[in-house]
PDB file of N, CA and C in Angstrom:
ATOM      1  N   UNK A   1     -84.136  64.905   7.798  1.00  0.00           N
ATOM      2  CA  UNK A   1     -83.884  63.576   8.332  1.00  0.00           C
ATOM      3  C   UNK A   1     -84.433  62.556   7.331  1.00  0.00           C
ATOM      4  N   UNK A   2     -83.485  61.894   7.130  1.00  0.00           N
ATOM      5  CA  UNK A   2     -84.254  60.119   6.249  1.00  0.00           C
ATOM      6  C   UNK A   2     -85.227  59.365   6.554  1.00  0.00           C
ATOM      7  N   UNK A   3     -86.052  58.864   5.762  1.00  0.00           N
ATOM      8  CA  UNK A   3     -86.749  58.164   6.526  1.00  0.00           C
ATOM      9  C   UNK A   3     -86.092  57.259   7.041  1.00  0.00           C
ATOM     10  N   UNK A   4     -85.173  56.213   7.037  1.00  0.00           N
ATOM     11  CA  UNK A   4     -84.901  55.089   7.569  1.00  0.00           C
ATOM     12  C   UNK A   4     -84.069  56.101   9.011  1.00  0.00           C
ATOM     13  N   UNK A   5     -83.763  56.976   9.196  1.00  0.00           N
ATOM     14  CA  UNK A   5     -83.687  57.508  10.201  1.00  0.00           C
ATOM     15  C   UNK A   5     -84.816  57.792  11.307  1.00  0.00           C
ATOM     16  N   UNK A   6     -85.469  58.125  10.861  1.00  0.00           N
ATOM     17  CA  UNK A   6     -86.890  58.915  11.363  1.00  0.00           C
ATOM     18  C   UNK A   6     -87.505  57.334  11.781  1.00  0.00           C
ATOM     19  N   UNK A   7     -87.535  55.667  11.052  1.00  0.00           N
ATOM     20  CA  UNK A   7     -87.183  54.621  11.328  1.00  0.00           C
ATOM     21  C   UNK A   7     -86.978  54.083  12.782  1.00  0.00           C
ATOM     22  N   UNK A   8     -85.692  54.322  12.529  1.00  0.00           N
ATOM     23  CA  UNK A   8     -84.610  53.785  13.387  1.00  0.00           C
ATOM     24  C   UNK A   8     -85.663  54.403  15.008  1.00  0.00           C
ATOM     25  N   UNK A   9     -85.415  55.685  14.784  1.00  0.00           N
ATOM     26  CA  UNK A   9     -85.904  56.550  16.007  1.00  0.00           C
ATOM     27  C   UNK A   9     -87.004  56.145  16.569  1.00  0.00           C
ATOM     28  N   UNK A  10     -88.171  55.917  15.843  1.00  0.00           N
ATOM     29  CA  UNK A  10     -89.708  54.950  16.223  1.00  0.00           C
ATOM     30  C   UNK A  10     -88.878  53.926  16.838  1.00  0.00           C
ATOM     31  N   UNK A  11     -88.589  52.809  16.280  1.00  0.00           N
ATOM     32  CA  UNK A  11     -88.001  51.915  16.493  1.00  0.00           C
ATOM     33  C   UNK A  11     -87.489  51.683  18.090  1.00  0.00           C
ATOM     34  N   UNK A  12     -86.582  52.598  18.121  1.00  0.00           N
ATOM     35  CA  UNK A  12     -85.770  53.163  19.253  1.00  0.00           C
ATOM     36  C   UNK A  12     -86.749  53.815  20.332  1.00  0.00           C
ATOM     37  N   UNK A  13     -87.413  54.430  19.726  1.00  0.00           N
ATOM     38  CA  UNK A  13     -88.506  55.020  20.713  1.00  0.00           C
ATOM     39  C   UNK A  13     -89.465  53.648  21.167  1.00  0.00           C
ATOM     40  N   UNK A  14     -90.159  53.152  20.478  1.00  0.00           N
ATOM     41  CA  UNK A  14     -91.087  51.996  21.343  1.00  0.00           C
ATOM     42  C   UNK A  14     -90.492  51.273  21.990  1.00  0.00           C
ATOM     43  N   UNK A  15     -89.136  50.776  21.396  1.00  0.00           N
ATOM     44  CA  UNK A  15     -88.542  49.885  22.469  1.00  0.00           C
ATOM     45  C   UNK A  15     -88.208  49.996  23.517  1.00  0.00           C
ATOM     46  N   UNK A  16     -87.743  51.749  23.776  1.00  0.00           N
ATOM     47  CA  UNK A  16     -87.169  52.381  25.268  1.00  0.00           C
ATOM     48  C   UNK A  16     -89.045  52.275  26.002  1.00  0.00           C
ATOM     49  N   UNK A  17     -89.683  52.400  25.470  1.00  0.00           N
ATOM     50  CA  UNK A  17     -90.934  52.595  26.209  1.00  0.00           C
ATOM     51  C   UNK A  17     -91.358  51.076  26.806  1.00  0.00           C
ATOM     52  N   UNK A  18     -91.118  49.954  26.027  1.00  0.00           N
ATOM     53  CA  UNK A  18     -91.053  48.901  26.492  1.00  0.00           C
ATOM     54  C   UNK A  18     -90.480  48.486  27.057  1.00  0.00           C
ATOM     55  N   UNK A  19     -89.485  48.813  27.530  1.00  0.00           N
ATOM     56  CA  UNK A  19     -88.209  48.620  28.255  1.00  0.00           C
ATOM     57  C   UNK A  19     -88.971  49.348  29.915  1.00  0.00           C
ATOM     58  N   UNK A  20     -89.276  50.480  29.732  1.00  0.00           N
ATOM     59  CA  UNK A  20     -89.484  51.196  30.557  1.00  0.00           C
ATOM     60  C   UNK A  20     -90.854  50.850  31.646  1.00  0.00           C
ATOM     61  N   UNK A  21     -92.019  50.381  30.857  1.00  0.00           N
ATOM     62  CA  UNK A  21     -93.204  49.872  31.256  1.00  0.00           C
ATOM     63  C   UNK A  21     -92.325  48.291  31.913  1.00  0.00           C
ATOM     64  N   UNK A  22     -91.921  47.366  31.221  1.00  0.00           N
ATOM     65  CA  UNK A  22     -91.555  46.336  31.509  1.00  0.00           C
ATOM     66  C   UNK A  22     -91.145  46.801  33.072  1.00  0.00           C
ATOM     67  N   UNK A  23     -90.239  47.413  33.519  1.00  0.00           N
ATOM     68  CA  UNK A  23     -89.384  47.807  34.909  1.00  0.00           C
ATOM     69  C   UNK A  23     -90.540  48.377  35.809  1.00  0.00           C
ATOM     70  N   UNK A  24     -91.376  49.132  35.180  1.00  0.00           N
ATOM     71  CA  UNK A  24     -92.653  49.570  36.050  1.00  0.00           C
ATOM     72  C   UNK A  24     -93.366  48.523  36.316  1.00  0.00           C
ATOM     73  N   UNK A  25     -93.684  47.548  35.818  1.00  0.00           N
ATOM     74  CA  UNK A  25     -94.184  46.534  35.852  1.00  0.00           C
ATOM     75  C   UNK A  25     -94.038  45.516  37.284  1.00  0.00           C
ATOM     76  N   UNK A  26     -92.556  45.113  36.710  1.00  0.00           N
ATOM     77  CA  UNK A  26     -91.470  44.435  37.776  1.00  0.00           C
ATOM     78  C   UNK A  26     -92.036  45.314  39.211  1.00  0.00           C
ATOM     79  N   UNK A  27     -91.481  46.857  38.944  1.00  0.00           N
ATOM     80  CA  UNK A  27     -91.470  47.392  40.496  1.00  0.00           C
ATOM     81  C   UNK A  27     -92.815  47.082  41.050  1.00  0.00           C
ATOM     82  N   UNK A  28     -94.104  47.576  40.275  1.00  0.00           N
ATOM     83  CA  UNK A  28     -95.239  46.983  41.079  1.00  0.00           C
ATOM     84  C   UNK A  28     -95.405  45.698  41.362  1.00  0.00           C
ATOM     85  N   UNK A  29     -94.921  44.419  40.718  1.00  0.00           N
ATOM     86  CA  UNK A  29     -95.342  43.225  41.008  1.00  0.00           C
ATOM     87  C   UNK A  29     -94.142  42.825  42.079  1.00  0.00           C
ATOM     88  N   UNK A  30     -93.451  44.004  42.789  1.00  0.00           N
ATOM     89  CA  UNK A  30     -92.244  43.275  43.487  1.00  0.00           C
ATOM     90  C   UNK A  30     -91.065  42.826  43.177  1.00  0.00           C
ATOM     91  N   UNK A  31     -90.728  42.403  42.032  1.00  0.00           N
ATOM     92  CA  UNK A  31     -89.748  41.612  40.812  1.00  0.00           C
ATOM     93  C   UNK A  31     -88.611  42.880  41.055  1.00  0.00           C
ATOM     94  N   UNK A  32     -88.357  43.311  42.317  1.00  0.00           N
ATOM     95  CA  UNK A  32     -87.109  44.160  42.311  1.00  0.00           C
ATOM     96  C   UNK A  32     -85.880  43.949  43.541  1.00  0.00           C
ATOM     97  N   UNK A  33     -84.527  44.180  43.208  1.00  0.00           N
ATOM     98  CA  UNK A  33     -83.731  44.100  43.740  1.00  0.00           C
ATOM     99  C   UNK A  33     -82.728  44.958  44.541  1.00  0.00           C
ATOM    100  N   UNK A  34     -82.472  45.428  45.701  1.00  0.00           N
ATOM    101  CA  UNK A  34     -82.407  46.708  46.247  1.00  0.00           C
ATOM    102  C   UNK A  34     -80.706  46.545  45.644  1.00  0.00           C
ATOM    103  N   UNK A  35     -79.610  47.958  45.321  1.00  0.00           N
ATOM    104  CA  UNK A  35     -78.252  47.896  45.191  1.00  0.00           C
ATOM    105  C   UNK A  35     -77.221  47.154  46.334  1.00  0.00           C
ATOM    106  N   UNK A  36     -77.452  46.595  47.242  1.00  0.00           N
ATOM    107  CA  UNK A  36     -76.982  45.857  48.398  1.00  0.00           C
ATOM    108  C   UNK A  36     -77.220  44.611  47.800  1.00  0.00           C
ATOM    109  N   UNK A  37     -77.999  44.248  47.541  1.00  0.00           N
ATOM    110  CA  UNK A  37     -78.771  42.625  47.195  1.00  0.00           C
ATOM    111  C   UNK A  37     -77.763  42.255  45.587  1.00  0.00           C
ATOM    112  N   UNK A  38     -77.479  43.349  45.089  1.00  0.00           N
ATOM    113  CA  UNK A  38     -76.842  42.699  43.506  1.00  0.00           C
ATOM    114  C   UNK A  38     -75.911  42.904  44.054  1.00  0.00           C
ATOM    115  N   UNK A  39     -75.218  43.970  44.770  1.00  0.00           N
ATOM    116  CA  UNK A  39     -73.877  43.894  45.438  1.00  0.00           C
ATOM    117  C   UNK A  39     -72.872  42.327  45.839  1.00  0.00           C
ATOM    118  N   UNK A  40     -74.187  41.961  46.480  1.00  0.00           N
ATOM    119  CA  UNK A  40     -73.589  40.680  47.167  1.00  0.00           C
ATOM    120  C   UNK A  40     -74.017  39.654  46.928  1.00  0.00           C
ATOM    121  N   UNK A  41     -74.626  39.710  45.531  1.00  0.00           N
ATOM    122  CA  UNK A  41     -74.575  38.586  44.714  1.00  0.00           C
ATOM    123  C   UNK A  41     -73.432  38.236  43.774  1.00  0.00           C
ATOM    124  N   UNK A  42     -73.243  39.521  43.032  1.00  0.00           N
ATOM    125  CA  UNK A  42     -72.028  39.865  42.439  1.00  0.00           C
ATOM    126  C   UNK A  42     -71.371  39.352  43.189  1.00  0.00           C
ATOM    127  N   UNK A  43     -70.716  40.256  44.281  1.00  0.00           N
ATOM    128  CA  UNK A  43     -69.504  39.436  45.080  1.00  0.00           C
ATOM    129  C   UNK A  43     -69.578  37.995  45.090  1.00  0.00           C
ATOM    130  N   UNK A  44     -70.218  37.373  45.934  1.00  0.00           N
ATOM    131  CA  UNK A  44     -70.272  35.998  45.740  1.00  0.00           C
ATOM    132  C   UNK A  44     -70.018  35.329  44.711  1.00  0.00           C
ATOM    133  N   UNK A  45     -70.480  35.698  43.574  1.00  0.00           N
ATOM    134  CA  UNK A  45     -70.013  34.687  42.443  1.00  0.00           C
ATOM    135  C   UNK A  45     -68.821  35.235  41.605  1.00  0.00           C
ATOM    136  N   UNK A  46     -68.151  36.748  42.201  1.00  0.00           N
ATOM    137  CA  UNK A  46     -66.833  36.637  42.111  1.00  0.00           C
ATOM    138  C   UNK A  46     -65.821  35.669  42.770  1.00  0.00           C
ATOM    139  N   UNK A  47     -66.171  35.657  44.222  1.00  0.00           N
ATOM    140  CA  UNK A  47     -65.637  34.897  44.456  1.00  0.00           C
ATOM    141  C   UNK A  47     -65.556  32.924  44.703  1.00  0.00           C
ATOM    142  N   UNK A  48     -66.572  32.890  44.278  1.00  0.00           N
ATOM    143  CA  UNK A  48     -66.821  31.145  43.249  1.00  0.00           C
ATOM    144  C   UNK A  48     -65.736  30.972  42.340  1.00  0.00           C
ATOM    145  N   UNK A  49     -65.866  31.857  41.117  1.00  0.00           N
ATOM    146  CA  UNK A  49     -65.086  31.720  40.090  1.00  0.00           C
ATOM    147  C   UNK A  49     -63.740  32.132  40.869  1.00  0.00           C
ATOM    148  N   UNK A  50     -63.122  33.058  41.542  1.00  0.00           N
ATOM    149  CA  UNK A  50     -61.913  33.455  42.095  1.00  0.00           C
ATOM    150  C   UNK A  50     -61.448  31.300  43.012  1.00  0.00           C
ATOM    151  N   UNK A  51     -62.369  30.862  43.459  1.00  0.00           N
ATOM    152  CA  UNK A  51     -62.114  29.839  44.255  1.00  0.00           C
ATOM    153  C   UNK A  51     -61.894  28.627  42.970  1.00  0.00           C
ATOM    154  N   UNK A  52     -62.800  28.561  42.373  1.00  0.00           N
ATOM    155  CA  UNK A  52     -62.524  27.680  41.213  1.00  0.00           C
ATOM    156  C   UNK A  52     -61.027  28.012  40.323  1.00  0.00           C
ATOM    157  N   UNK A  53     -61.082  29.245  40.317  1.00  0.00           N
ATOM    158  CA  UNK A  53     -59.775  29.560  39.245  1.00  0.00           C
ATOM    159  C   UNK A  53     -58.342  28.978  39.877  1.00  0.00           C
ATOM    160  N   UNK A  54     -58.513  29.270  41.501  1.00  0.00           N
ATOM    161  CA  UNK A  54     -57.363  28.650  41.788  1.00  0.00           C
ATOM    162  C   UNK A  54     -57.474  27.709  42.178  1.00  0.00           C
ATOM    163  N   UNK A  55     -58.373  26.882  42.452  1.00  0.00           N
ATOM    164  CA  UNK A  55     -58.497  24.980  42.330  1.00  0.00           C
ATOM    165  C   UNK A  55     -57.885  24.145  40.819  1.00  0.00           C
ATOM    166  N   UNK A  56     -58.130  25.113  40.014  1.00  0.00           N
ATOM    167  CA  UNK A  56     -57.783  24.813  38.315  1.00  0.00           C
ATOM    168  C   UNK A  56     -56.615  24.999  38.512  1.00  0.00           C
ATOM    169  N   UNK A  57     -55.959  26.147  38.755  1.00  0.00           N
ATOM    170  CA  UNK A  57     -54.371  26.195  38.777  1.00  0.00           C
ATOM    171  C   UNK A  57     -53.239  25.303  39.666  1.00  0.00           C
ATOM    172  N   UNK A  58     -54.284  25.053  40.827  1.00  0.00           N
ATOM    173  CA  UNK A  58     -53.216  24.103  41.857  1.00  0.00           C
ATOM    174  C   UNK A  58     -52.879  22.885  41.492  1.00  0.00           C
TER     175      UNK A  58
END
């Protein structure tokens, strides 16, 4: 393996770990969102833009 491979991989490796602590973080301080809750946020601001799109067209 190269070094700028072997690189990349550190690289890649601390960041997934930061990534990972960061979300552990969130979950203990609460900072989380159950799959129902983005569900129907999502929806909703599909349908904003769906309501706007056809206010633009009429």
């Amino acid at each position: 393996m190269s070094k700028s491979t072997i690189q990349v991989d550190d690289d890649y490796e601390a960041w997934f770990r930061r990534k990972v602590e960061a979300g552990r973080t969130a979950l203990r301080d609460g900072r989380v969102s159950s799959n129902e809750e983005i569900e129907a946020r999502f929806a909703a601001k599909r349908e904003e833009l769906l309501r706007r799109l056809d206010e633009s067209s009429a």
